[in-house]
PDB file of N, CA and C in Angstrom:
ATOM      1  N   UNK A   1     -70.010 -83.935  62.903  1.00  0.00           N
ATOM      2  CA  UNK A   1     -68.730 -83.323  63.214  1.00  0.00           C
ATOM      3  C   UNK A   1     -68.970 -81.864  63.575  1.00  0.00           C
ATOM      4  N   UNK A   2     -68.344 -81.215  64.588  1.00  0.00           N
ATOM      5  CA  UNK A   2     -68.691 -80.298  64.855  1.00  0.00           C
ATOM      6  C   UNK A   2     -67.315 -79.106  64.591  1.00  0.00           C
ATOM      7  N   UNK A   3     -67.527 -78.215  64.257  1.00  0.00           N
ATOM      8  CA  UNK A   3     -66.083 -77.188  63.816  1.00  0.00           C
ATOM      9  C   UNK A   3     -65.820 -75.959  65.059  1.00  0.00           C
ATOM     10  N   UNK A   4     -64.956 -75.591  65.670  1.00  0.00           N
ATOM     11  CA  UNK A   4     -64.584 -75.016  66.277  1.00  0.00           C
ATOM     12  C   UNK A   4     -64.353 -73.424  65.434  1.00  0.00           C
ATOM     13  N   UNK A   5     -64.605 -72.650  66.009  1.00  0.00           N
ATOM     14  CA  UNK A   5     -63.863 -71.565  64.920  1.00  0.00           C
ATOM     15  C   UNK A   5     -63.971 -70.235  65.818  1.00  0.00           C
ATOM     16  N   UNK A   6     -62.260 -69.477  66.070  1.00  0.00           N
ATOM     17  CA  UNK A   6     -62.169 -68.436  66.533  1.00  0.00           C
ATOM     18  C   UNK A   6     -63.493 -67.754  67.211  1.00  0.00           C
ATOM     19  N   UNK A   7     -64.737 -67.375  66.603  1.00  0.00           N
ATOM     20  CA  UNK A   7     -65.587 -66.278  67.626  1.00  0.00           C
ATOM     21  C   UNK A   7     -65.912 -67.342  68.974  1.00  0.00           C
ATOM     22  N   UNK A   8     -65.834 -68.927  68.825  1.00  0.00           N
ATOM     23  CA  UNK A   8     -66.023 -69.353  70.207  1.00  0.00           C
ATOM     24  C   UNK A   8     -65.406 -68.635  71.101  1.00  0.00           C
ATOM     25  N   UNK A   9     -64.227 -68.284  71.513  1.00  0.00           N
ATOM     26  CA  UNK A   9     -63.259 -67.896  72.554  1.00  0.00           C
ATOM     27  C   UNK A   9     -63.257 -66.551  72.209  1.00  0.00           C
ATOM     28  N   UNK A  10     -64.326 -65.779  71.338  1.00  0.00           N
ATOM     29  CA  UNK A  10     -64.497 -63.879  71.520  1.00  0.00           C
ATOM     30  C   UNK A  10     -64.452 -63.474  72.783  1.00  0.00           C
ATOM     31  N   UNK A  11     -65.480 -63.804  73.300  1.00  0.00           N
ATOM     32  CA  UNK A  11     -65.746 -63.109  75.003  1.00  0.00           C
ATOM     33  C   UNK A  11     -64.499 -63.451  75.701  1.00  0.00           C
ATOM     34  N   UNK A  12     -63.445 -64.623  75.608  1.00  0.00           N
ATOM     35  CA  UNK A  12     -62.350 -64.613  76.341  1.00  0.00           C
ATOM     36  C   UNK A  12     -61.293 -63.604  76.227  1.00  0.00           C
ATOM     37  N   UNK A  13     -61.444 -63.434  74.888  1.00  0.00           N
ATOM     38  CA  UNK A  13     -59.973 -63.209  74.251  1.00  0.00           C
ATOM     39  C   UNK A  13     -60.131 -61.736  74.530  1.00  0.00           C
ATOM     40  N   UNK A  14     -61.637 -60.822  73.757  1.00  0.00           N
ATOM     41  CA  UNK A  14     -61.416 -59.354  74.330  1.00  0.00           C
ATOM     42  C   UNK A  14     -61.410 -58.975  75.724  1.00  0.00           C
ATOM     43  N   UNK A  15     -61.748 -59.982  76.476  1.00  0.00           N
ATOM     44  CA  UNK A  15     -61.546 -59.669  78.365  1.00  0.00           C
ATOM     45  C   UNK A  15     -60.400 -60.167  79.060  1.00  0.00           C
ATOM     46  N   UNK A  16     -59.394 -60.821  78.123  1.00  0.00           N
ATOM     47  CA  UNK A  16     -58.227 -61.460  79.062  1.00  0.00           C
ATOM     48  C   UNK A  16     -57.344 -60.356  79.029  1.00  0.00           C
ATOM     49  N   UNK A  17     -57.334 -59.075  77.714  1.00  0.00           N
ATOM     50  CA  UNK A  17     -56.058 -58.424  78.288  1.00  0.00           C
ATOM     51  C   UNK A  17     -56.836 -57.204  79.723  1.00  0.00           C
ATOM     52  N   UNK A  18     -57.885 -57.456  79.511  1.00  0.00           N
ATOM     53  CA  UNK A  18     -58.437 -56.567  80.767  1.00  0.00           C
ATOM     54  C   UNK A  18     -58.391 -57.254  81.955  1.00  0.00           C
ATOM     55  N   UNK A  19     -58.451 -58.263  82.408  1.00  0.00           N
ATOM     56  CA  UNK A  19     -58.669 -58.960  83.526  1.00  0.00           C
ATOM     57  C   UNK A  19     -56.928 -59.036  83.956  1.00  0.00           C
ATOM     58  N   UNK A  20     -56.211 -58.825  83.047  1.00  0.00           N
ATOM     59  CA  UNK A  20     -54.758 -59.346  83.753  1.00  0.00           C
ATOM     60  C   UNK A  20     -54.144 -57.611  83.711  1.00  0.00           C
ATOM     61  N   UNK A  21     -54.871 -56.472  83.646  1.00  0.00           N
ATOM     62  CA  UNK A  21     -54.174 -55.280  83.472  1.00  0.00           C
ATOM     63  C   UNK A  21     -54.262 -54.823  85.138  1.00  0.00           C
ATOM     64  N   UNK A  22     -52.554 -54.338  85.132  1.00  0.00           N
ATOM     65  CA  UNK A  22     -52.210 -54.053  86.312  1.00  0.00           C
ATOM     66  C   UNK A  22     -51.999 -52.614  86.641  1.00  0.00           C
ATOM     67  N   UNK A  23     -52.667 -51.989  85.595  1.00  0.00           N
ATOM     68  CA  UNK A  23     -52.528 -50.196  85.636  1.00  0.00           C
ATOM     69  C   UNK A  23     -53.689 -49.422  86.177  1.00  0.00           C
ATOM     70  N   UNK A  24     -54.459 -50.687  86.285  1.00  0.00           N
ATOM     71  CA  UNK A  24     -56.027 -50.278  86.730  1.00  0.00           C
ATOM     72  C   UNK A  24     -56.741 -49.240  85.409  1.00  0.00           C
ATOM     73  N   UNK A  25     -56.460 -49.099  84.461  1.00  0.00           N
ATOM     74  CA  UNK A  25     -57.625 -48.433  83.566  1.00  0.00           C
ATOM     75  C   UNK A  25     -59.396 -48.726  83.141  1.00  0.00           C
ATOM     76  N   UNK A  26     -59.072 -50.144  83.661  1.00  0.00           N
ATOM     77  CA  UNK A  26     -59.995 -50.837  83.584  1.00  0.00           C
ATOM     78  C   UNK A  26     -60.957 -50.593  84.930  1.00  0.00           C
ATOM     79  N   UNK A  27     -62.423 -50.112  84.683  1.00  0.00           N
ATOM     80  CA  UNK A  27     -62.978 -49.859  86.062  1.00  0.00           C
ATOM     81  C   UNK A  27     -64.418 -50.480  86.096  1.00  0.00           C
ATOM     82  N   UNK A  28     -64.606 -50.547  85.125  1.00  0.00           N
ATOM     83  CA  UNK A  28     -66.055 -51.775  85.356  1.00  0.00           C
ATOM     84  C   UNK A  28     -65.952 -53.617  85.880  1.00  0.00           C
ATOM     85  N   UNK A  29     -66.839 -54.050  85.830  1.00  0.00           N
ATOM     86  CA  UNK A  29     -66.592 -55.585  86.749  1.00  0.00           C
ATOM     87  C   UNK A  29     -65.836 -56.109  86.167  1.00  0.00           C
ATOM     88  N   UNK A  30     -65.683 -56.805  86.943  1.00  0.00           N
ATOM     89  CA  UNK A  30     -63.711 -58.103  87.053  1.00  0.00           C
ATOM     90  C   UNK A  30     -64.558 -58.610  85.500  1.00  0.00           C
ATOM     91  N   UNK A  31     -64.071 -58.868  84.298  1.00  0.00           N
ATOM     92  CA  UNK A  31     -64.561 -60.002  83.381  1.00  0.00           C
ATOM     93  C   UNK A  31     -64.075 -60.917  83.491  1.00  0.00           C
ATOM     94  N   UNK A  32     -64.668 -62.075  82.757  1.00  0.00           N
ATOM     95  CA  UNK A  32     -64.414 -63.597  82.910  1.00  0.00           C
ATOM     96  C   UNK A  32     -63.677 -64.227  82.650  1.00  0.00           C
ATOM     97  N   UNK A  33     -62.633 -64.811  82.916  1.00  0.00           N
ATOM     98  CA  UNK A  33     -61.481 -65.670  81.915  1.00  0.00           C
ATOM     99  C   UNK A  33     -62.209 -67.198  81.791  1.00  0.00           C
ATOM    100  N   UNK A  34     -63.740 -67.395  82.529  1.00  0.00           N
ATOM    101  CA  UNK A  34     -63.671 -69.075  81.878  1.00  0.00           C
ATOM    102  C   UNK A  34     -65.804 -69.340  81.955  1.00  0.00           C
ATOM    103  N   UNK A  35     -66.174 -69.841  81.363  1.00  0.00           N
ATOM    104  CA  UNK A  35     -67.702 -69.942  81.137  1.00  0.00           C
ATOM    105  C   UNK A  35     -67.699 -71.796  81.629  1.00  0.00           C
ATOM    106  N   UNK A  36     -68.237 -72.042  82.487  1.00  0.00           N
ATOM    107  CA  UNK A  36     -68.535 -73.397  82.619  1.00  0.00           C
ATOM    108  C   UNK A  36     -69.526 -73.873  81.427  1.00  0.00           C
ATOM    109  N   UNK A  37     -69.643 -75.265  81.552  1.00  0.00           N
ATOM    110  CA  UNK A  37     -70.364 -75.945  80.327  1.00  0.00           C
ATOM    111  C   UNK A  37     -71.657 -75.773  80.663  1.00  0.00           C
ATOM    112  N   UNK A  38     -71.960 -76.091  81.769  1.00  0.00           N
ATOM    113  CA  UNK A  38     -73.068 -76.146  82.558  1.00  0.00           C
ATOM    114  C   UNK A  38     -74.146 -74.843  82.351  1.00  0.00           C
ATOM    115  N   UNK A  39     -73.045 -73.680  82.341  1.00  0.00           N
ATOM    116  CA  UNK A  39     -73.662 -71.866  82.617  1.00  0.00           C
ATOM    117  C   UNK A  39     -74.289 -72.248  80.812  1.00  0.00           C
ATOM    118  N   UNK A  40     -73.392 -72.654  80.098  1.00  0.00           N
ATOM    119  CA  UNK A  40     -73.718 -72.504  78.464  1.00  0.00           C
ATOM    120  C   UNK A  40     -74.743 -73.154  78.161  1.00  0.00           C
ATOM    121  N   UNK A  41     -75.258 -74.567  78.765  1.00  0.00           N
ATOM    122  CA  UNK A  41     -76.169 -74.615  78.425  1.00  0.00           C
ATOM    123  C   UNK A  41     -77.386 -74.349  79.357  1.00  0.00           C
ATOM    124  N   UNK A  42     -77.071 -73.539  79.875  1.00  0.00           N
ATOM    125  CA  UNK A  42     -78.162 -72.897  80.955  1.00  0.00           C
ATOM    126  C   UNK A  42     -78.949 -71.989  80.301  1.00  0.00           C
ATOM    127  N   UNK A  43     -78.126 -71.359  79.853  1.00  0.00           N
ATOM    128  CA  UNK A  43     -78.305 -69.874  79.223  1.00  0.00           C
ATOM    129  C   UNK A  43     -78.643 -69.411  77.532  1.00  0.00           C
ATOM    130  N   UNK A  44     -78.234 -71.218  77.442  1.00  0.00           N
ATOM    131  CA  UNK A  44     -79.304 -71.090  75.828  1.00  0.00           C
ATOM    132  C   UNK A  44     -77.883 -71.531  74.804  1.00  0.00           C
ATOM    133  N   UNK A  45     -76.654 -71.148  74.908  1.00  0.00           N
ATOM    134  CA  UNK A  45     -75.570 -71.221  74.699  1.00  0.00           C
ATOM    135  C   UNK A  45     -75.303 -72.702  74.138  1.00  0.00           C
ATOM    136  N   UNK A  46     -75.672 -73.679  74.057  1.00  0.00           N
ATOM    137  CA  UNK A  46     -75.054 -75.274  74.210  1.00  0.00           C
ATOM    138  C   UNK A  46     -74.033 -74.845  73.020  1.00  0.00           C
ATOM    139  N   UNK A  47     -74.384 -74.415  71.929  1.00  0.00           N
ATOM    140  CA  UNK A  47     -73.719 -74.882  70.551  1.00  0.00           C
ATOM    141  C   UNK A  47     -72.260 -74.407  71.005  1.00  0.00           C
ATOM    142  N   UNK A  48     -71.700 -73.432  71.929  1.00  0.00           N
ATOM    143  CA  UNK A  48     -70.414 -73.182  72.130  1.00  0.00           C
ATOM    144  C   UNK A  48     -69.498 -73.841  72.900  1.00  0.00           C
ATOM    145  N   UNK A  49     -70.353 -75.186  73.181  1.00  0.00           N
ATOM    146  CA  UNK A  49     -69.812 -76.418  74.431  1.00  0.00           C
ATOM    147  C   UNK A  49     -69.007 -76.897  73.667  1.00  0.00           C
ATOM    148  N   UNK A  50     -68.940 -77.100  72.740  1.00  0.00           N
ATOM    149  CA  UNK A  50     -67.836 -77.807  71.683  1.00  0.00           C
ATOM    150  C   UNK A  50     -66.683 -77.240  71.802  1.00  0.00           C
ATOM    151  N   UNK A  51     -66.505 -75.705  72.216  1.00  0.00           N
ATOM    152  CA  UNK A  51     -65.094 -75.181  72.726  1.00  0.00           C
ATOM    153  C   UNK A  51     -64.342 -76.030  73.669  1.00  0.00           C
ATOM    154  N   UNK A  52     -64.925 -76.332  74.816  1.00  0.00           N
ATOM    155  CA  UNK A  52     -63.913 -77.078  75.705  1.00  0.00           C
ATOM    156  C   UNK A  52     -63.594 -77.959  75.349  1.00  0.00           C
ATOM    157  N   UNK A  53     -62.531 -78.137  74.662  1.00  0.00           N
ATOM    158  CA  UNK A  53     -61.332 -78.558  73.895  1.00  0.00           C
ATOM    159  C   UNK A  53     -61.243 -79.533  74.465  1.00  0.00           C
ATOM    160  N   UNK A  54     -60.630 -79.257  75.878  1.00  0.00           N
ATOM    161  CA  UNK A  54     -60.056 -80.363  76.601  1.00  0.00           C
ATOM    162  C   UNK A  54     -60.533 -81.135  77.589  1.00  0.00           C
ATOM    163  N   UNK A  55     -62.267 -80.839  77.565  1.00  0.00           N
ATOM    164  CA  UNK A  55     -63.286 -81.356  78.140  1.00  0.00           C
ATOM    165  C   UNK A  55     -63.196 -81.765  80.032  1.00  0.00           C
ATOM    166  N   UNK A  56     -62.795 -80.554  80.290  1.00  0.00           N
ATOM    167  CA  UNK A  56     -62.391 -80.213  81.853  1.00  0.00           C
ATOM    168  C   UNK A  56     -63.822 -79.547  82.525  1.00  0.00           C
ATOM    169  N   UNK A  57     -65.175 -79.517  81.669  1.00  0.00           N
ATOM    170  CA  UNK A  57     -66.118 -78.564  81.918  1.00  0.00           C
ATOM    171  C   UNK A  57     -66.044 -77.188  81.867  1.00  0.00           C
ATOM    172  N   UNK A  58     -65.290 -76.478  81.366  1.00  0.00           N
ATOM    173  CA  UNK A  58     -64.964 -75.024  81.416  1.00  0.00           C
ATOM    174  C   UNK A  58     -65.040 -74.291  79.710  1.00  0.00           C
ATOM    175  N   UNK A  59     -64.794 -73.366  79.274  1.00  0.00           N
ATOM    176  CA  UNK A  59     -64.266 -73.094  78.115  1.00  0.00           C
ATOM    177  C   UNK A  59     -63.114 -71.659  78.564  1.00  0.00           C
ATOM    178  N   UNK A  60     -62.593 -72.116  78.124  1.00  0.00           N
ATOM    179  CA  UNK A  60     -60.925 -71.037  79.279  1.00  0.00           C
ATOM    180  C   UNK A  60     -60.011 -70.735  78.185  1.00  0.00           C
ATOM    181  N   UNK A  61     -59.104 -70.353  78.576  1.00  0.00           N
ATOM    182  CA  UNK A  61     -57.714 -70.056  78.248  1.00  0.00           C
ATOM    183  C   UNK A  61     -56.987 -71.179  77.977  1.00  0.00           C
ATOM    184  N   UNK A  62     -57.268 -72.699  78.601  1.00  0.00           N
ATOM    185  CA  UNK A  62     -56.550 -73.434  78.147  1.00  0.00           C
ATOM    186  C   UNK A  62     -56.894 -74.284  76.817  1.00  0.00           C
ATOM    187  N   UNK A  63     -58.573 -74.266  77.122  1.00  0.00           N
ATOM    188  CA  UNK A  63     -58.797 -74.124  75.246  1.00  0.00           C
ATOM    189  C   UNK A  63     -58.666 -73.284  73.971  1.00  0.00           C
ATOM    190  N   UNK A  64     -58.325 -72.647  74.329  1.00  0.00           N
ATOM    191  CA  UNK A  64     -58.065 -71.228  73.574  1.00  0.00           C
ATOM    192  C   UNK A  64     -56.902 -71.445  73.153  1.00  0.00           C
ATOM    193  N   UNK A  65     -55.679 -71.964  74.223  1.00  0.00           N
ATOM    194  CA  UNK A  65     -54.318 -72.093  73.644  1.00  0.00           C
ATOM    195  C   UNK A  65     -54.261 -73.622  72.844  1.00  0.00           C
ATOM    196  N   UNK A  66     -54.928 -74.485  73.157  1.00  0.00           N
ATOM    197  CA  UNK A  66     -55.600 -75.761  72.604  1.00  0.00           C
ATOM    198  C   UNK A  66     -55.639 -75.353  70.874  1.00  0.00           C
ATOM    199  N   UNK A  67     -56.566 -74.643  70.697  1.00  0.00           N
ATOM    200  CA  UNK A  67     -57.045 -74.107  69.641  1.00  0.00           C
ATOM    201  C   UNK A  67     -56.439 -73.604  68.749  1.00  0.00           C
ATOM    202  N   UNK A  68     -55.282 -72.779  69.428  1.00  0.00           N
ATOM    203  CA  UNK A  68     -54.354 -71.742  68.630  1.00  0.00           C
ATOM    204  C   UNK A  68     -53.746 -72.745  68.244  1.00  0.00           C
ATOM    205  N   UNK A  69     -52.984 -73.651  68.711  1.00  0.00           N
ATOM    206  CA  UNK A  69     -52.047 -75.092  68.699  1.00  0.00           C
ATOM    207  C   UNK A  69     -52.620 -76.367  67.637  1.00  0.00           C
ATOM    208  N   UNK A  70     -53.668 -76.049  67.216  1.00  0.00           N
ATOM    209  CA  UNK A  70     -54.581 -76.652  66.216  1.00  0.00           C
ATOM    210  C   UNK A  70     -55.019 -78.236  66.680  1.00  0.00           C
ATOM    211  N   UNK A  71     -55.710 -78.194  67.823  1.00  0.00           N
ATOM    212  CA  UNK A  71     -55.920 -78.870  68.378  1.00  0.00           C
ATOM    213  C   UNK A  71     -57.552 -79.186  67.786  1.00  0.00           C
ATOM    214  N   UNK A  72     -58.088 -78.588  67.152  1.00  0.00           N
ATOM    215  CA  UNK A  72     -59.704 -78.445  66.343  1.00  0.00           C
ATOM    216  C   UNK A  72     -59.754 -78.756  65.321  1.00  0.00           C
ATOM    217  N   UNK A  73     -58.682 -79.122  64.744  1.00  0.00           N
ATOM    218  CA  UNK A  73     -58.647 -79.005  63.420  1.00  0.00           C
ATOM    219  C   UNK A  73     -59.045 -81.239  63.194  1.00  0.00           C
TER     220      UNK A  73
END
């Protein structure tokens, strides 16, 4: 059984209010709103594949709201 738990969706969650800010304060590269499954286990990452919730290949925002919704549990 594998457990889901909040720091999966860290890298989303501190870059989504930057990626959607429309004041421009933000001046370094666009960040990511979604990590394919594929990049995760490319990159050494597999154990965070268990995030995509909803097994679309991605780990996003829509697992994230998945998650909040206690969809892991």
């Amino acid at each position: 059984m594998t457990f889901i738990h909040a720091v999966n969706f860290t890298p989303i969650g501190v870059n989504f209010i930057k990626s959607s800010e429309s004041w421009r304060a933000f001046t370094g590269a666009t960040p990511r709103d979604r990590v394919s499954v594929r990049e995760l286990r490319r990159t050494g990452r597999g154990e965070l594949i268990a995030a995509d919730l909803n097994g679309d290949g991605w780990v996003d925002l829509a697992d994230m709201q998945m998650y909040m919704q206690g969809a892991a549990q």
